[in-house]
C-alpha atoms as a PDB file:
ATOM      1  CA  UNK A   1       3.805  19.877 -30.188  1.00  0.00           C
ATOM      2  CA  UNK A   2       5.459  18.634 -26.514  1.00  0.00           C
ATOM      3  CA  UNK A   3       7.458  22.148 -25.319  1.00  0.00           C
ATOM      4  CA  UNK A   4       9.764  22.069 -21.913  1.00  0.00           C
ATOM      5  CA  UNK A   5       8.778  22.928 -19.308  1.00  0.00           C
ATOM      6  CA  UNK A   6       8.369  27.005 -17.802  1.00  0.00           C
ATOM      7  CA  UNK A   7      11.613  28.103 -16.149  1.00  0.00           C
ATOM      8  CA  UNK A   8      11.112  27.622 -11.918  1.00  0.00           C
ATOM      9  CA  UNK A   9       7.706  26.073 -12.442  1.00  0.00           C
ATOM     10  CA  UNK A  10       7.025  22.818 -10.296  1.00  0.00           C
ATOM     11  CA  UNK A  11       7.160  21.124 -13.823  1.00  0.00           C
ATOM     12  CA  UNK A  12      10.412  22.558 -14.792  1.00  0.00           C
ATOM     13  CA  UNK A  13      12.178  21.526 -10.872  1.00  0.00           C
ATOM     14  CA  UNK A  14      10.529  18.047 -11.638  1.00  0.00           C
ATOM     15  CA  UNK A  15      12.722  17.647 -15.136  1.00  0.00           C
ATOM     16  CA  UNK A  16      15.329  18.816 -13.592  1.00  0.00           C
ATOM     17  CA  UNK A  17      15.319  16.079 -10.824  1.00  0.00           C
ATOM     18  CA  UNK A  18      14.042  13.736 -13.738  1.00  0.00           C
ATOM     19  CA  UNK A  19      17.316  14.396 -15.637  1.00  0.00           C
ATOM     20  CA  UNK A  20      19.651  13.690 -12.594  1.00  0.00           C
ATOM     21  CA  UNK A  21      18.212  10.668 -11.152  1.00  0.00           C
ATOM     22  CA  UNK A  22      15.526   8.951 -13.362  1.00  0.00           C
ATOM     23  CA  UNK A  23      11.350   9.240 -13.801  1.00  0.00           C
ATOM     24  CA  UNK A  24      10.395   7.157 -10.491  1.00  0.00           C
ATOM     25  CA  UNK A  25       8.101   8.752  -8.222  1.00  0.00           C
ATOM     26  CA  UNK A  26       8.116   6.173  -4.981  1.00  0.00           C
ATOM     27  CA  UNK A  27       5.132   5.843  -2.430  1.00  0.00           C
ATOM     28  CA  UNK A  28       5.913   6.270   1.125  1.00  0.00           C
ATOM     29  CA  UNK A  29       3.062   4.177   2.472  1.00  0.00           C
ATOM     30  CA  UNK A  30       3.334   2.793   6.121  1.00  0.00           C
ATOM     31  CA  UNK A  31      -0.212   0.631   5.411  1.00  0.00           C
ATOM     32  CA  UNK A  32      -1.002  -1.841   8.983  1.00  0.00           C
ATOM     33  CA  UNK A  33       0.163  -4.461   6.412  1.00  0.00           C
ATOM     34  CA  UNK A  34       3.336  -3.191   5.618  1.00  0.00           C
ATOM     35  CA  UNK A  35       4.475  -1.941   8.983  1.00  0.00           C
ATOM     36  CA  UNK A  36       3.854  -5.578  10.036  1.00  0.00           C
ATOM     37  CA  UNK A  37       5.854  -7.211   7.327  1.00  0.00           C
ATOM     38  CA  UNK A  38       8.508  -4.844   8.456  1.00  0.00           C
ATOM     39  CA  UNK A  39       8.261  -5.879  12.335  1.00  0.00           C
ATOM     40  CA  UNK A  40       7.308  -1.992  13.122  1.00  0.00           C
ATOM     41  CA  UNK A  41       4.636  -1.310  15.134  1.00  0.00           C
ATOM     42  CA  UNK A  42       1.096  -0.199  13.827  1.00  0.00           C
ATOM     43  CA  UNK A  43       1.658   3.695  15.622  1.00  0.00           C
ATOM     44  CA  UNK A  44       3.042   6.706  14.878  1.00  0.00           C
ATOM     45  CA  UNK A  45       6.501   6.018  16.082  1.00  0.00           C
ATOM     46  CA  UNK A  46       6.547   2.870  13.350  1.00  0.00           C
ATOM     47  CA  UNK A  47       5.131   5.366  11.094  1.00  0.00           C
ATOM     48  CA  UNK A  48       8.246   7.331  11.684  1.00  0.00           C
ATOM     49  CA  UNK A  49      10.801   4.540  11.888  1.00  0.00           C
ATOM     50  CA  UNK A  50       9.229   3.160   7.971  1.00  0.00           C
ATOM     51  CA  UNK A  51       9.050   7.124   6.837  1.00  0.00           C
ATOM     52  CA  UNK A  52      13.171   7.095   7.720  1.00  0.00           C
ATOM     53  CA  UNK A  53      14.307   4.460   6.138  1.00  0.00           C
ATOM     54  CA  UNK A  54      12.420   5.082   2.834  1.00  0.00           C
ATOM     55  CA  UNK A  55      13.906   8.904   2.453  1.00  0.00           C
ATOM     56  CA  UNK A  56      17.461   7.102   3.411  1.00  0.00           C
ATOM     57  CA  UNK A  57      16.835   4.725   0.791  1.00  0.00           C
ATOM     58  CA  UNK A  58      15.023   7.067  -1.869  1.00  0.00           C
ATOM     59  CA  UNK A  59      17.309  10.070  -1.846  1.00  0.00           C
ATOM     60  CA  UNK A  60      19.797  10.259  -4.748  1.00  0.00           C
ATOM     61  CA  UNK A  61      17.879   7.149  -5.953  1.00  0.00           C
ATOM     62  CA  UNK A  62      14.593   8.862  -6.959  1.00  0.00           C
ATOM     63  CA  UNK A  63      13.621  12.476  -8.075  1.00  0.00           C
ATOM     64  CA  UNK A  64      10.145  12.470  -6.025  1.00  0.00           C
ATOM     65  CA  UNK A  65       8.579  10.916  -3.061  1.00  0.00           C
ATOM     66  CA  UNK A  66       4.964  10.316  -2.652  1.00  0.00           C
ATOM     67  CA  UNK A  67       3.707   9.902   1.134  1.00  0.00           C
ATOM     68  CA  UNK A  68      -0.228   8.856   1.268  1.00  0.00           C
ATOM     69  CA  UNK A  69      -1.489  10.654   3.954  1.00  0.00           C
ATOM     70  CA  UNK A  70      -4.364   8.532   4.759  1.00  0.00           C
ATOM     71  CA  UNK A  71      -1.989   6.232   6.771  1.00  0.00           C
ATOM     72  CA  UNK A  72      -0.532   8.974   9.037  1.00  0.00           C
ATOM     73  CA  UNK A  73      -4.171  10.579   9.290  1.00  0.00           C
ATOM     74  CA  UNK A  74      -5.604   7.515  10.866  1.00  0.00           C
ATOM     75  CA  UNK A  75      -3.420   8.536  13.844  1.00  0.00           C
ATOM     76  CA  UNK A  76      -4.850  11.855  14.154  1.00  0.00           C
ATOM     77  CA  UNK A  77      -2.209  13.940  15.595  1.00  0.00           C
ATOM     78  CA  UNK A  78       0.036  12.066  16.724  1.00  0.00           C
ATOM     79  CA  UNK A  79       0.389  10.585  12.617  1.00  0.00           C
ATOM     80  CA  UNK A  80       0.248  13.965  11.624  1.00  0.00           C
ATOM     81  CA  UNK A  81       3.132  15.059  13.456  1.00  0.00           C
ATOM     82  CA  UNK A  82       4.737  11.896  12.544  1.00  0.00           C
ATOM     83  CA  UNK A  83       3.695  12.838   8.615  1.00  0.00           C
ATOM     84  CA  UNK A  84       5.252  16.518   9.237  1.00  0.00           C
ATOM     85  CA  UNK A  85       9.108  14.864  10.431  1.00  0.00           C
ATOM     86  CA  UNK A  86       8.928  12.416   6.857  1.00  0.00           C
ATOM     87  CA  UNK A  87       8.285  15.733   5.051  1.00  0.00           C
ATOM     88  CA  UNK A  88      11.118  17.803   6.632  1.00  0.00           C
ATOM     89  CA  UNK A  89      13.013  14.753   6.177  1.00  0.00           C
ATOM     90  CA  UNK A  90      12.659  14.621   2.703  1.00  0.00           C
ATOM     91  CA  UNK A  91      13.053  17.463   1.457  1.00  0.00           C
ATOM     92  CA  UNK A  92      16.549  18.192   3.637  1.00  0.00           C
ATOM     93  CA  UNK A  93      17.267  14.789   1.431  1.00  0.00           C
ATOM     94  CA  UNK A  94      16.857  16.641  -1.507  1.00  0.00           C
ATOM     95  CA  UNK A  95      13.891  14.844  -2.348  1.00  0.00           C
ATOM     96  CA  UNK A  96      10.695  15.997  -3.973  1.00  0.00           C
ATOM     97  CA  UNK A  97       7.856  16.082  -2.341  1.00  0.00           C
ATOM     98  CA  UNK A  98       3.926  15.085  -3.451  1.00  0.00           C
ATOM     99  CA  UNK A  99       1.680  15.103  -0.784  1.00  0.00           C
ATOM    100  CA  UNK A 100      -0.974  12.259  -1.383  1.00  0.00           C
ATOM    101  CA  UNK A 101      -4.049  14.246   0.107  1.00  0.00           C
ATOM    102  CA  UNK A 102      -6.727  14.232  -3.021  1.00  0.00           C
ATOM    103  CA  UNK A 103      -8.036  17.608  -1.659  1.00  0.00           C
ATOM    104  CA  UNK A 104     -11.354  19.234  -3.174  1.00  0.00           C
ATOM    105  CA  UNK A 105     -13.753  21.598  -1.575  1.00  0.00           C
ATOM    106  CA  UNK A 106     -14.868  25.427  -2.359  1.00  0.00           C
ATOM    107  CA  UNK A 107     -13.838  28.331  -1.145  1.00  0.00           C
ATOM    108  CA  UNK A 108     -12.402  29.352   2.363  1.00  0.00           C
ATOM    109  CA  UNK A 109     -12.196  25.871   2.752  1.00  0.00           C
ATOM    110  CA  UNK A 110     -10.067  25.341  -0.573  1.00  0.00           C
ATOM    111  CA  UNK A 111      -7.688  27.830   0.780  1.00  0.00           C
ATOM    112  CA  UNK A 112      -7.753  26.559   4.055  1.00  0.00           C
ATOM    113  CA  UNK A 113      -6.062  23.275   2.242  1.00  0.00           C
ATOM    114  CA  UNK A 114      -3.745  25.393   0.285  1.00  0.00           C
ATOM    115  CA  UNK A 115      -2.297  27.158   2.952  1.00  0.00           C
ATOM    116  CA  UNK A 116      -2.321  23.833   4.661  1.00  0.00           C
ATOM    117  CA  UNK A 117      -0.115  21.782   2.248  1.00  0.00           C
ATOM    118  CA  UNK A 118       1.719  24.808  -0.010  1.00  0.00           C
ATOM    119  CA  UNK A 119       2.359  27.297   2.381  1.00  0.00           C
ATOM    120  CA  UNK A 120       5.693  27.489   2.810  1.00  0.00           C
ATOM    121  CA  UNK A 121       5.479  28.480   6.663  1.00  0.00           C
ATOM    122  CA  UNK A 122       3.414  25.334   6.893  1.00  0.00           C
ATOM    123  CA  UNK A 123       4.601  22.249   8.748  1.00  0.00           C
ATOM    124  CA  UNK A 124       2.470  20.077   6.258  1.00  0.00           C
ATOM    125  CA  UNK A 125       4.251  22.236   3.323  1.00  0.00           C
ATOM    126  CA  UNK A 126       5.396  20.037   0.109  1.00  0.00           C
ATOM    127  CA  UNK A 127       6.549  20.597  -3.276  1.00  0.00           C
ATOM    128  CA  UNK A 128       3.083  19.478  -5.028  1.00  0.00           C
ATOM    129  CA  UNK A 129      -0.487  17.786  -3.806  1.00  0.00           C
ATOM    130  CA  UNK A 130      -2.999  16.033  -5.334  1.00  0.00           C
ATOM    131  CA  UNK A 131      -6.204  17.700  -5.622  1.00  0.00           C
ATOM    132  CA  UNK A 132      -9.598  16.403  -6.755  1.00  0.00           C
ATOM    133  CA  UNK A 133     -11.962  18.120  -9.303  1.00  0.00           C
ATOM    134  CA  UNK A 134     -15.492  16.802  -8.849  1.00  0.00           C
ATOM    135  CA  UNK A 135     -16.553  20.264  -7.598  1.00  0.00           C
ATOM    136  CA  UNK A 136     -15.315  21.571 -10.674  1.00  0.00           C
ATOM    137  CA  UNK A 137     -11.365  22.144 -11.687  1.00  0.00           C
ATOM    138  CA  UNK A 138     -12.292  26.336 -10.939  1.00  0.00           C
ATOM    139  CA  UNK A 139     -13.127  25.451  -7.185  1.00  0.00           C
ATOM    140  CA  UNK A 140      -9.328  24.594  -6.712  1.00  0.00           C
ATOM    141  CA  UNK A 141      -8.199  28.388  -7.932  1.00  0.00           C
ATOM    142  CA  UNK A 142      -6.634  29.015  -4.315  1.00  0.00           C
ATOM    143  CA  UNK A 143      -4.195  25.759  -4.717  1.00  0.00           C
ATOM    144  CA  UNK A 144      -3.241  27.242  -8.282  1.00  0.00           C
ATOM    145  CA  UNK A 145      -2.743  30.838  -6.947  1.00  0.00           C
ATOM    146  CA  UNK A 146      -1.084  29.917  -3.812  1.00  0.00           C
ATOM    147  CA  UNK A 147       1.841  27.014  -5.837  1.00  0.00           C
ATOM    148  CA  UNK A 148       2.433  29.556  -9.266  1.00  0.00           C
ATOM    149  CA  UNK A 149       4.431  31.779  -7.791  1.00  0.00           C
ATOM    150  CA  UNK A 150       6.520  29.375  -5.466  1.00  0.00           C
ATOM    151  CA  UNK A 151       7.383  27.003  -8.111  1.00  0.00           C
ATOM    152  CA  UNK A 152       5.073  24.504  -6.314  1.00  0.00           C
ATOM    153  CA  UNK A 153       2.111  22.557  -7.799  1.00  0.00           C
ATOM    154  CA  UNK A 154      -1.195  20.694  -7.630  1.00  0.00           C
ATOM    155  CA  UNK A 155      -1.685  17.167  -9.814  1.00  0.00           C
ATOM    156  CA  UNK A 156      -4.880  16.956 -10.608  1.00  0.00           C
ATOM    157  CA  UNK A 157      -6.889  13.635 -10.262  1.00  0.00           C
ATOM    158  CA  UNK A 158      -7.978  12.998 -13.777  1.00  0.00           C
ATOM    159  CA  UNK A 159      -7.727   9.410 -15.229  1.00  0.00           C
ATOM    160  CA  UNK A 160      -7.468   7.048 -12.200  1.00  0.00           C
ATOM    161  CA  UNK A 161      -6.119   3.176 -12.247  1.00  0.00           C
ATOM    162  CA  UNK A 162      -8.882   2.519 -10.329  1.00  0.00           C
ATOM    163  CA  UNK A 163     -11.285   0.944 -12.366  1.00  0.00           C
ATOM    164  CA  UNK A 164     -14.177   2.292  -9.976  1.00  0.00           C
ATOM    165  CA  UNK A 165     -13.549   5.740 -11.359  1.00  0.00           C
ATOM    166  CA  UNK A 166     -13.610   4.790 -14.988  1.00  0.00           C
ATOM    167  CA  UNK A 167     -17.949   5.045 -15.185  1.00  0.00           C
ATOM    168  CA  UNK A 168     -17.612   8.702 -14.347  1.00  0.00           C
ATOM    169  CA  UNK A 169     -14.348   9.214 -15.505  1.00  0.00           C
ATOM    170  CA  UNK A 170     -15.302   8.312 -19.313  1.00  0.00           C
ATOM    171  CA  UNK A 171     -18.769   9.814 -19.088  1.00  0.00           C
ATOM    172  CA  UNK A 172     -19.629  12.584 -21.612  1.00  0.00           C
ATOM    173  CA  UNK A 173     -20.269  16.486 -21.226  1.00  0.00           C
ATOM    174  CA  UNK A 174     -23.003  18.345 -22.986  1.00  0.00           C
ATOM    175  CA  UNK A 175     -25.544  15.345 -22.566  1.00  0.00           C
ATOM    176  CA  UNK A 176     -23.144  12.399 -23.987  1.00  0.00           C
ATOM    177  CA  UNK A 177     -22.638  14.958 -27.142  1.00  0.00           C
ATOM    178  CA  UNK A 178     -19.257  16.323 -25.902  1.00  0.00           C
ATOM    179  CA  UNK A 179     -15.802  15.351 -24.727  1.00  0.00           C
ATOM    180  CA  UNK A 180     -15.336  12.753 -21.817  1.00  0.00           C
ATOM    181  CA  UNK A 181     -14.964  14.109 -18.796  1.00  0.00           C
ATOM    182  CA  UNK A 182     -11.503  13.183 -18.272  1.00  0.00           C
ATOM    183  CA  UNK A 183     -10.090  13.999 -22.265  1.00  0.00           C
ATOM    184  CA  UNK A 184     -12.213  17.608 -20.772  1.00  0.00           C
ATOM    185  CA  UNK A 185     -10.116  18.351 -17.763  1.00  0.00           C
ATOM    186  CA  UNK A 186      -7.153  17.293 -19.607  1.00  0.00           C
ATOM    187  CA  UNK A 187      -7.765  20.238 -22.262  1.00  0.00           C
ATOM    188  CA  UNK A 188      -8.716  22.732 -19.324  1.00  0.00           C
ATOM    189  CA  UNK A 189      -5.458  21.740 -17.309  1.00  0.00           C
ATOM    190  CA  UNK A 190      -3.636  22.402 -20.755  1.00  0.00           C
ATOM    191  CA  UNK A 191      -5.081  25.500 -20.834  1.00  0.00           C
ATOM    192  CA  UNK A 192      -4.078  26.510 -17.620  1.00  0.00           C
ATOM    193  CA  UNK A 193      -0.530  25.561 -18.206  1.00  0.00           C
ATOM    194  CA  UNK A 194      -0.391  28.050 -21.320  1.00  0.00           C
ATOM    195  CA  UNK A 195      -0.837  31.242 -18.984  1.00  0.00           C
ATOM    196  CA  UNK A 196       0.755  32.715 -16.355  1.00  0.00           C
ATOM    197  CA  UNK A 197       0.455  29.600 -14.078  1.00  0.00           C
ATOM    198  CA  UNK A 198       2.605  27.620 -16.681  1.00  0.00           C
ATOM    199  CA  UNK A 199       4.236  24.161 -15.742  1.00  0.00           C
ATOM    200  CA  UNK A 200       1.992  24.640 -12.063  1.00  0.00           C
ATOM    201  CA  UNK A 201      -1.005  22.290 -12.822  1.00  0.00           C
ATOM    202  CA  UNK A 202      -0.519  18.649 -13.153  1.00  0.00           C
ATOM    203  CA  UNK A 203      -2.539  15.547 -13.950  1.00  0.00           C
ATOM    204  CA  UNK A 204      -2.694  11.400 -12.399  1.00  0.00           C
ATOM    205  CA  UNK A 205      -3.130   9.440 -15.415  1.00  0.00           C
ATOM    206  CA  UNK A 206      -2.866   5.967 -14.501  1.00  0.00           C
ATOM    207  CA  UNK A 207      -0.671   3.667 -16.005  1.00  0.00           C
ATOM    208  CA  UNK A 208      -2.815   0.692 -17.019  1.00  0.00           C
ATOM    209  CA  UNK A 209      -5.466   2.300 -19.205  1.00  0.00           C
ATOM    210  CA  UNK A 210      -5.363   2.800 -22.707  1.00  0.00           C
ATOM    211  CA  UNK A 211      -4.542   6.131 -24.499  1.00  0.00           C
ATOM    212  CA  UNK A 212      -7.044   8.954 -23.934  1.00  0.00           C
ATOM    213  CA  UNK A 213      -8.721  11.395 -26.954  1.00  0.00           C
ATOM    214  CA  UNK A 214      -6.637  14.502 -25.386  1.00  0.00           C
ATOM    215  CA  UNK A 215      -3.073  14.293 -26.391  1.00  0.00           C
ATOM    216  CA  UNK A 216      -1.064  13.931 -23.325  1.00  0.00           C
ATOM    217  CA  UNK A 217       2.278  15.921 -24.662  1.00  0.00           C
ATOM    218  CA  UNK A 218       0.107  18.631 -24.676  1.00  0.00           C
ATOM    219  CA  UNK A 219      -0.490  18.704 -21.235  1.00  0.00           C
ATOM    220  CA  UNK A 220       1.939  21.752 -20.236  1.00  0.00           C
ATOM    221  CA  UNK A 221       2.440  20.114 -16.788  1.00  0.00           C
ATOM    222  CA  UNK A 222       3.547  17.020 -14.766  1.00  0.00           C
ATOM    223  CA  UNK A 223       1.787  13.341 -15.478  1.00  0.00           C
ATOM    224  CA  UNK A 224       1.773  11.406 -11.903  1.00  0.00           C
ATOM    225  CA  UNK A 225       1.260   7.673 -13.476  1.00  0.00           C
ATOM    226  CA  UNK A 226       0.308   5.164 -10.742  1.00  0.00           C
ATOM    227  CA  UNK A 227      -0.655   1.842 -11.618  1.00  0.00           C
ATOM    228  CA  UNK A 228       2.963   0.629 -12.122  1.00  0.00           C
ATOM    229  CA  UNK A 229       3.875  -2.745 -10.356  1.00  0.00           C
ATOM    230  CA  UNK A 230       1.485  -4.131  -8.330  1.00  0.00           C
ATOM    231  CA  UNK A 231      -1.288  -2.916 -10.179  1.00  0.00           C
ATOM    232  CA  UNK A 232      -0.396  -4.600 -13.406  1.00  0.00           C
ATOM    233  CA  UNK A 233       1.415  -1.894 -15.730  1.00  0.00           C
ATOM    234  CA  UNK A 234       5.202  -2.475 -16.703  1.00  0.00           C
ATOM    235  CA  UNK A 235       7.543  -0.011 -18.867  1.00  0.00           C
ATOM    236  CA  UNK A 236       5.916  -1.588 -22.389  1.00  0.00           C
ATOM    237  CA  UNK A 237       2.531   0.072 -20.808  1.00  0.00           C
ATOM    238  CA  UNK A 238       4.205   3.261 -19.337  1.00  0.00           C
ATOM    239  CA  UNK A 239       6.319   3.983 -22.714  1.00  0.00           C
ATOM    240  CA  UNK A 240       3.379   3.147 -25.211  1.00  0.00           C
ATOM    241  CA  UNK A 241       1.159   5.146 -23.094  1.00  0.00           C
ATOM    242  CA  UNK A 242       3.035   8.386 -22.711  1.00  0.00           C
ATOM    243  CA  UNK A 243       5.016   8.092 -25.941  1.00  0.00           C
ATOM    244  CA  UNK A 244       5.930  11.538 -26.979  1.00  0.00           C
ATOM    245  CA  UNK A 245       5.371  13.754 -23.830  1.00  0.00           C
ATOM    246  CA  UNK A 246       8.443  15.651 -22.854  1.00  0.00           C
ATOM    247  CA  UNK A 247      11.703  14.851 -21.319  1.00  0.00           C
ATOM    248  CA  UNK A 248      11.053  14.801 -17.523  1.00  0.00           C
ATOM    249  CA  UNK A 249       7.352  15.467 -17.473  1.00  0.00           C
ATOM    250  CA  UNK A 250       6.051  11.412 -16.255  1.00  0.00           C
ATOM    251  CA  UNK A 251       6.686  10.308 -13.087  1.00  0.00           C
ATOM    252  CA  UNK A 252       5.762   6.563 -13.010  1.00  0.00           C
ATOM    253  CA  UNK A 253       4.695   5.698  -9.782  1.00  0.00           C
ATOM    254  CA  UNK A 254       5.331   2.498  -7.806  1.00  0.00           C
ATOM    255  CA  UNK A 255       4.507   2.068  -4.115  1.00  0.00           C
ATOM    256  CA  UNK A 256       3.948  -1.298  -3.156  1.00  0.00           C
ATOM    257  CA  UNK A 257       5.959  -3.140  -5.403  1.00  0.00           C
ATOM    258  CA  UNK A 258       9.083  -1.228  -4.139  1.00  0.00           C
ATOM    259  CA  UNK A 259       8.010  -1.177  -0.341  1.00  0.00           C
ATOM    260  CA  UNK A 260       7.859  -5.005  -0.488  1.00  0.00           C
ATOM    261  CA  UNK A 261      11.155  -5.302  -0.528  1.00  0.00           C
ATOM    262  CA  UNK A 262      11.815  -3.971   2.745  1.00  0.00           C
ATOM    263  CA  UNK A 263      12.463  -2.960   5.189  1.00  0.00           C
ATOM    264  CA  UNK A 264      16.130  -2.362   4.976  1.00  0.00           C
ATOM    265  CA  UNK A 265      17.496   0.314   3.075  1.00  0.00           C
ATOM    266  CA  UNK A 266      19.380  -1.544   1.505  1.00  0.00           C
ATOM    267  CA  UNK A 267      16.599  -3.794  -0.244  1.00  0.00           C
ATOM    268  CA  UNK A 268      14.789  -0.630  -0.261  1.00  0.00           C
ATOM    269  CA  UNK A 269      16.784   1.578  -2.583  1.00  0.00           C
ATOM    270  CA  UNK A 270      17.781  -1.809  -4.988  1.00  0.00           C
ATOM    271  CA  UNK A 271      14.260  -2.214  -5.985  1.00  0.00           C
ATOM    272  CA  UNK A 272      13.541   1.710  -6.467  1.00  0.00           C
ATOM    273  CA  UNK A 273      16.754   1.691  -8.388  1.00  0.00           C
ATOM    274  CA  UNK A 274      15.505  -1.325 -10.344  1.00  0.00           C
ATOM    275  CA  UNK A 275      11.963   0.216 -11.434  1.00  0.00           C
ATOM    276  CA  UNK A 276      13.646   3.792 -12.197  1.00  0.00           C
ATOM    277  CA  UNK A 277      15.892   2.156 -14.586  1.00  0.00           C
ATOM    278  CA  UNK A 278      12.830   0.330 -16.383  1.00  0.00           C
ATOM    279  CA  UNK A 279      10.999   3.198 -16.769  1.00  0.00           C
ATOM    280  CA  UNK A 280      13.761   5.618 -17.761  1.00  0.00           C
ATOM    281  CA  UNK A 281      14.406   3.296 -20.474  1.00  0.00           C
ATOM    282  CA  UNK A 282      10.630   3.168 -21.358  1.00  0.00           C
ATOM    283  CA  UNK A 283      10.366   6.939 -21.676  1.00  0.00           C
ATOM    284  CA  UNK A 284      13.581   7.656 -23.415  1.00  0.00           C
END
């Protein structure tokens, strides 16, 4: 049975947000492509300019924004600093904030990256990140430990849109005799969101696939969905898919098929406004 959400987890402030603005989580991604189509220039001070106008467009629009680091990374510095003024941006919007990083290692070097994105003394410091789990969901302990108490929290790469990850993704445990991996990691994220790190731990479940063995109400935390738009799944896919998972708890994501209709704010926040409303209606 689907239960709300622990009071001042990251799940809880993300049904909260859900309830005043609608289930959209939109991308912030400044790709060589789109800063072209935008007439910005492919360097950090286009990065910038196309961070701006997405936070003035997104905020009071959307609940959560999503940048993908990789395109502020490929500026080393100079991105990264670029990256740290769309953060600070945001979240003075009122905005949430998911920081696109897929982090996974073991470690000193796990809680290098925790104190690196959830931190709050941090200039990289957001509301949640997404983490990886291929060295095993216990390896990212320090990202759990450090977001719990803050009311911050880590999403969990478990069933990708990507249909690359699917071979691995579906494989079974206990030589092909147990659970797929993912419908595992699901139960052991569940699990985590019973204890004391309640509502903390979330899971990307992508959008276009079809329903998993693990009961996704269940979860206990947030469901990042990408795959919405340009990758093919609409709200008949996002409301089938997630039917029965509580109020607040799936943000549908959408990147590019919201970022192609700028680049003025204007444009911006009618096409964000647009997909919120489809899903909302989806997930009521």
């Amino acid at each position: 049975m689907a239960e709300s959400a622990a009071p001042g987890s990251f799940a809880a402030r993300v049904a909260t947000a859900v309830a005043a603005t609608g289930p959209l989580c939109a991308g912030i991604d400044p790709s060589s492509d789109l800063l072209q189509r935008w007439g910005l220039p492919d360097h950090p001070a286009g990065l910038r300019r196309f961070g701006s106008a997405c936070v003035e467009a997104f905020a009071g629009v959307v609940p959560v924004v999503k940048p993908q680091v990789a395109f502020f990374e490929r500026f080393g510095s100079a991105g990264m600093v670029a990256l740290e003024s769309v953060i600070a941006e945001a979240r003075s919007a009122g905005l949430l904030v998911i920081g696109d990083a897929k982090r996974g290692d073991i470690g000193t070097t796990m809680e290098a990256y925790a104190s690196a994105w959830l931190d709050p003394d941090s200039p990289l410091a957001v509301d949640a990140v997404t983490a990886l789990a291929y060295l095993g969901l216990g390896a990212l302990e320090p990202l759990f430990d450090l977001a719990a108490p803050q009311g911050r929290g880590v999403i969990v790469v478990v069933r990708s849109s990507n249909p690359e990850g699917r071979t691995l993704q579906e494989a079974r445990t206990d030589r092909g005799r147990g659970p797929a991996v993912e419908d595992q990691l699901l139960g052991a994220i569940a699990d985590l969101n019973r204890g004391s790190r309640a509502g903390t731990v979330g899971a990307v479940v992508g959008a276009t696939l079809e329903p998993s063995a693990f009961p996704l109400p269940e979860l206990g935390g947030v469901i990042l969905a990408p795959g919405v738009g340009a990758q093919g799944a609409g709200a008949a896919e996002v409301g089938a898919l997630f039917a029965g998972c509580p109020a607040g708890s799936v943000l549908a994501s959408a990147s590019r098929s919201v970022l192609g209709a700028g680049p003025t704010v204007a444009g911006l926040a009618q096409a964000a406004r647009v997909a919120r409303d489809e899903m909302a209606a989806a997930l009521s």
